[in-house]
Protein backbone atom coordinates (compact mmCIF):
# COMPACT_ATOMS: atom_id res chain seq x y z
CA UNK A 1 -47.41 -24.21 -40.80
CA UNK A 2 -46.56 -24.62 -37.26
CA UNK A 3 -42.99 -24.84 -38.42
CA UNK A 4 -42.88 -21.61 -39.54
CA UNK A 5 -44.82 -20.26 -37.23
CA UNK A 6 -41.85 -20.95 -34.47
CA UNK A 7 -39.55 -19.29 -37.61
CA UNK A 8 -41.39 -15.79 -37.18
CA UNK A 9 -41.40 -15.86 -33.42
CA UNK A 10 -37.42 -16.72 -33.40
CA UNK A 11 -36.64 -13.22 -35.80
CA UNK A 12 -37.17 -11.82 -32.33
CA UNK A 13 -33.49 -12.95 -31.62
CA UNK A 14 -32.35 -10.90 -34.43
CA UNK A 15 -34.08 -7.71 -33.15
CA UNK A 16 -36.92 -8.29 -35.43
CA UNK A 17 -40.80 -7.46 -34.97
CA UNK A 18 -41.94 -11.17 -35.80
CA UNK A 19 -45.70 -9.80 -36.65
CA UNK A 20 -43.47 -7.24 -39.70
CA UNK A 21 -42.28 -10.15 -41.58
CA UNK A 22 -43.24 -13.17 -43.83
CA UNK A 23 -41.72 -16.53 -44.97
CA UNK A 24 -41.28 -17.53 -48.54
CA UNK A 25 -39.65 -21.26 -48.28
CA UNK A 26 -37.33 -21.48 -51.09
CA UNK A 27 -35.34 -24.61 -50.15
CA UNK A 28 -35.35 -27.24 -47.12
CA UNK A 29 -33.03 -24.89 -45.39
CA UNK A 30 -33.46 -21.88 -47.04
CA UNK A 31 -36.18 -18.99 -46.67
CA UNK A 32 -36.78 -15.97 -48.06
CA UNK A 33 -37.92 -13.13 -45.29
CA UNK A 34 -39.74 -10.23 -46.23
CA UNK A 35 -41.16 -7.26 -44.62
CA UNK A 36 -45.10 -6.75 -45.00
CA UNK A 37 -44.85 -3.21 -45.68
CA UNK A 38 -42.23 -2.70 -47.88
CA UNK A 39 -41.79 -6.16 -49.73
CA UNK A 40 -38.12 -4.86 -51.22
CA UNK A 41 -36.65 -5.30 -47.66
CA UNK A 42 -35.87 -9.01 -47.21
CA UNK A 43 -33.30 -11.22 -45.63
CA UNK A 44 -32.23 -14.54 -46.50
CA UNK A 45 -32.17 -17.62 -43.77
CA UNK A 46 -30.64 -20.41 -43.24
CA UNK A 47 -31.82 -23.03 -41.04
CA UNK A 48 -30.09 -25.69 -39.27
CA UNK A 49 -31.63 -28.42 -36.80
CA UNK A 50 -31.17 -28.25 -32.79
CA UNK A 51 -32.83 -31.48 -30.86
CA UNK A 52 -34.71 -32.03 -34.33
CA UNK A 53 -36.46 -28.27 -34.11
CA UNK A 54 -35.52 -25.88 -36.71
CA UNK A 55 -33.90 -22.31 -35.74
CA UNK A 56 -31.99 -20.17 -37.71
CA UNK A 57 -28.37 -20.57 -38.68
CA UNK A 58 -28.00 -17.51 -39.86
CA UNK A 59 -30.11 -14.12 -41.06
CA UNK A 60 -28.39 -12.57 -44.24
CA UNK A 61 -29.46 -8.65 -45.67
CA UNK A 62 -30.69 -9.30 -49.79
CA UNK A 63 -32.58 -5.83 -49.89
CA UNK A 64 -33.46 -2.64 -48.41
């Protein structure tokens, strides 16, 4: 949980309100990111490991 946790605060780097979003772990690497109030809008991430904490790789548009 804290894991993710960190996740949510780091969509701040992508010019996202972390407390209008939710984590759906798909993969090891891979999470779907949805927003609370519309659950059609969602990104996909991909995670990679700095100094053995995850951040994101990458944030990619699925839906508006």
């Amino acid at each position: 949980m804290k894991k993710e946790m960190q996740l949510i605060e780091q969509l701040k780097h992508f010019g996202l309100n972390s407390s209008e979003w939710t984590l759906e772990r798909i993969h090891s690497l891979g999470y779907v990111i949805r927003n609370k109030m519309d659950q059609s809008f969602s990104f996909y991430g991909k995670l990679e490991f700095k100094n053995k904490r995850p951040v994101w790789k990458s944030l990619e548009l699925v839906s508006i």
